[in-house]
C-alpha atoms as a PDB file:
ATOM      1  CA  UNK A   1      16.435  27.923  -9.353  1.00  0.00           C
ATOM      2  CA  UNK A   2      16.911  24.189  -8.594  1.00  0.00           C
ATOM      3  CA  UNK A   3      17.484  22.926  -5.305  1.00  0.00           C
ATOM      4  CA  UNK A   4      18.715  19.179  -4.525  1.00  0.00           C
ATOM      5  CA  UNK A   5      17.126  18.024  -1.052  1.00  0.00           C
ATOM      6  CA  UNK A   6      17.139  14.713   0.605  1.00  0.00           C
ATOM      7  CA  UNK A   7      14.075  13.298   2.670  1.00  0.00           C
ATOM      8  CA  UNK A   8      14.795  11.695   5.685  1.00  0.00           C
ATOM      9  CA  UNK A   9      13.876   8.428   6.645  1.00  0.00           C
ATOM     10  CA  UNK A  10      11.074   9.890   8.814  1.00  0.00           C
ATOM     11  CA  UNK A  11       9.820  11.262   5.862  1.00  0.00           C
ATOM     12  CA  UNK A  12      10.832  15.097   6.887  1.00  0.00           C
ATOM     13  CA  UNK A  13      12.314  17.578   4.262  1.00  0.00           C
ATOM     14  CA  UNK A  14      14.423  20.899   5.018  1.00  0.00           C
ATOM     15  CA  UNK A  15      13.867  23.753   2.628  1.00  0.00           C
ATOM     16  CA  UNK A  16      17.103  25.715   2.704  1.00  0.00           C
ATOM     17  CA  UNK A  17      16.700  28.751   4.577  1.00  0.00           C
ATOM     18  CA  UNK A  18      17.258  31.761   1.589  1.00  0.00           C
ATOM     19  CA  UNK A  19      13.956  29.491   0.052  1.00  0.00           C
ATOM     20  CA  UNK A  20      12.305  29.776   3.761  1.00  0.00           C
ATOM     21  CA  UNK A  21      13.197  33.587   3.866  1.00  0.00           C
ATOM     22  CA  UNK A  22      11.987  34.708   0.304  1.00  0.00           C
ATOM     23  CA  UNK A  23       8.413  32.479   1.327  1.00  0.00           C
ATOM     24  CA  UNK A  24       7.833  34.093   4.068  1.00  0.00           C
ATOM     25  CA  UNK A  25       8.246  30.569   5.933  1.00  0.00           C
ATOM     26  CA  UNK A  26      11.500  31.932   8.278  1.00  0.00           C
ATOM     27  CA  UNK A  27       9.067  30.969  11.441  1.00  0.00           C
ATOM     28  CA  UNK A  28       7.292  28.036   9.962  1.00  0.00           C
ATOM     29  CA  UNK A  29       4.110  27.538   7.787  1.00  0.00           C
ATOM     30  CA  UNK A  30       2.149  25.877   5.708  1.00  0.00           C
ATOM     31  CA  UNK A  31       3.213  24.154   2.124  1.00  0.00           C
ATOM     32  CA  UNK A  32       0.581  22.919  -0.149  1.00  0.00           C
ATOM     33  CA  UNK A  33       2.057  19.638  -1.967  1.00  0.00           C
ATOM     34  CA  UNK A  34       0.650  18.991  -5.617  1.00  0.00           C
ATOM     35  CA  UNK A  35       1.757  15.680  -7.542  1.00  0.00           C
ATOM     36  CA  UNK A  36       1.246  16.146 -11.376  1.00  0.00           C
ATOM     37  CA  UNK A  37       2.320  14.063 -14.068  1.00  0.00           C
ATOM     38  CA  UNK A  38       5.492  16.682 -14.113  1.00  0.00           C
ATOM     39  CA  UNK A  39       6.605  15.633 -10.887  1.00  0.00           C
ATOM     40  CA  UNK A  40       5.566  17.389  -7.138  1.00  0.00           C
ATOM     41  CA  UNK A  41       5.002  21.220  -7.018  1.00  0.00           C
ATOM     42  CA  UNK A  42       5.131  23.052  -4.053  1.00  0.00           C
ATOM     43  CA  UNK A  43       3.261  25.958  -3.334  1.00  0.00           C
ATOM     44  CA  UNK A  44       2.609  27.922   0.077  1.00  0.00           C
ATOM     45  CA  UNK A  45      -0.897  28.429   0.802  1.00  0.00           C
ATOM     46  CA  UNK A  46      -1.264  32.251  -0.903  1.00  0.00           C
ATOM     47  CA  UNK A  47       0.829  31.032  -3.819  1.00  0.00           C
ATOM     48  CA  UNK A  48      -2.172  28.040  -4.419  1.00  0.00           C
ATOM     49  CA  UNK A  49      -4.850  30.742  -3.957  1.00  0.00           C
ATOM     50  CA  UNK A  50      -3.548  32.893  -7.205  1.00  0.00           C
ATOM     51  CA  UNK A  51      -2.690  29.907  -8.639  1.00  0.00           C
ATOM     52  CA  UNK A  52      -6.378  28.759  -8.566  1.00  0.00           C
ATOM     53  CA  UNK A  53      -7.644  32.000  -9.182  1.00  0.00           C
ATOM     54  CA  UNK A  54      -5.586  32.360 -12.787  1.00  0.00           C
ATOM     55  CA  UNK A  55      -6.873  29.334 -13.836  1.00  0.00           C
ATOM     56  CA  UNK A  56     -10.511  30.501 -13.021  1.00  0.00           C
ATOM     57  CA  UNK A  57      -9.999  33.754 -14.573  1.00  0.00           C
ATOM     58  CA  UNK A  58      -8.780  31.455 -17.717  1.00  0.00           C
ATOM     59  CA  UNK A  59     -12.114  29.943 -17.915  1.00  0.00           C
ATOM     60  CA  UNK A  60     -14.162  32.412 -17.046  1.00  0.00           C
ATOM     61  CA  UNK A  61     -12.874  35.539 -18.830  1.00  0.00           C
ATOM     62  CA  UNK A  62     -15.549  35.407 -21.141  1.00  0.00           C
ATOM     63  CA  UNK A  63     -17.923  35.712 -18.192  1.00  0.00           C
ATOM     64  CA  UNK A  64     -17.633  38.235 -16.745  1.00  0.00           C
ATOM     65  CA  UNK A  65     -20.940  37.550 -14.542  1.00  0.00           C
ATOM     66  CA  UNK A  66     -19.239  34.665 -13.105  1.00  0.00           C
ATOM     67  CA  UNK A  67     -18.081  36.006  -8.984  1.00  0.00           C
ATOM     68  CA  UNK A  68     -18.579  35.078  -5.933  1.00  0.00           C
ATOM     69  CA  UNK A  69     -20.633  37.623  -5.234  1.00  0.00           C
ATOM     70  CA  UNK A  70     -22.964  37.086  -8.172  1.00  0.00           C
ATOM     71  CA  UNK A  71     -23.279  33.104  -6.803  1.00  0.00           C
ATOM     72  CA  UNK A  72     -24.083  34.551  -3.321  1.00  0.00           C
ATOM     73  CA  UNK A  73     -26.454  36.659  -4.958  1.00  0.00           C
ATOM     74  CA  UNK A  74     -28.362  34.013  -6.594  1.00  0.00           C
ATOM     75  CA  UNK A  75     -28.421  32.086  -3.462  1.00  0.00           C
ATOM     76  CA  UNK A  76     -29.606  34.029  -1.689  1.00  0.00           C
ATOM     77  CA  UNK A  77     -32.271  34.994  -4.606  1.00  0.00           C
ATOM     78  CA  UNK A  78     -32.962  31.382  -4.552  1.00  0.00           C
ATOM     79  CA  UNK A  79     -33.943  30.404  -0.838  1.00  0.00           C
ATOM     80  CA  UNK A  80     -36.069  33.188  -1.246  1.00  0.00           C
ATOM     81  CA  UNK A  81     -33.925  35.698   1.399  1.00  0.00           C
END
């Protein structure tokens, strides 16, 4: 769904409140703004996280060794703990 906004002079933008609702942002939060070559994506904090961790699982399905727990492992490993 599109949604036309305006940005006021002091910069601030209202997300209408169905958008707010659906988000889970009724009371308030946090937005993550990303500029790409597309234009600006917005994304609320848990939406970024999956975000980041399909692109990771895109580049690393072939790995399956690749985790965070296998890198705390080898730290670990490493500094001799």
């Amino acid at each position: 769904m599109t949604y036309h906004l305006n940005v006021a002079p002091n910069g601030r933008l209202v997300l209408p409140a169905d958008v707010r609702k659906r988000l889970g942002l009724a009371e308030g939060g946090e937005l993550l703004l990303e500029e790409t070559s597309d234009g600006l994506v917005l994304r609320t904090v848990a939406q970024a996280v999956a975000h980041a961790q399909a692109i990771a699982r895109l580049y690393l399905a072939d790995r399956p060794d690749v985790s965070v727990d296998a890198f705390l492992a080898q730290r670990r490993a490493d500094s001799g703990e």
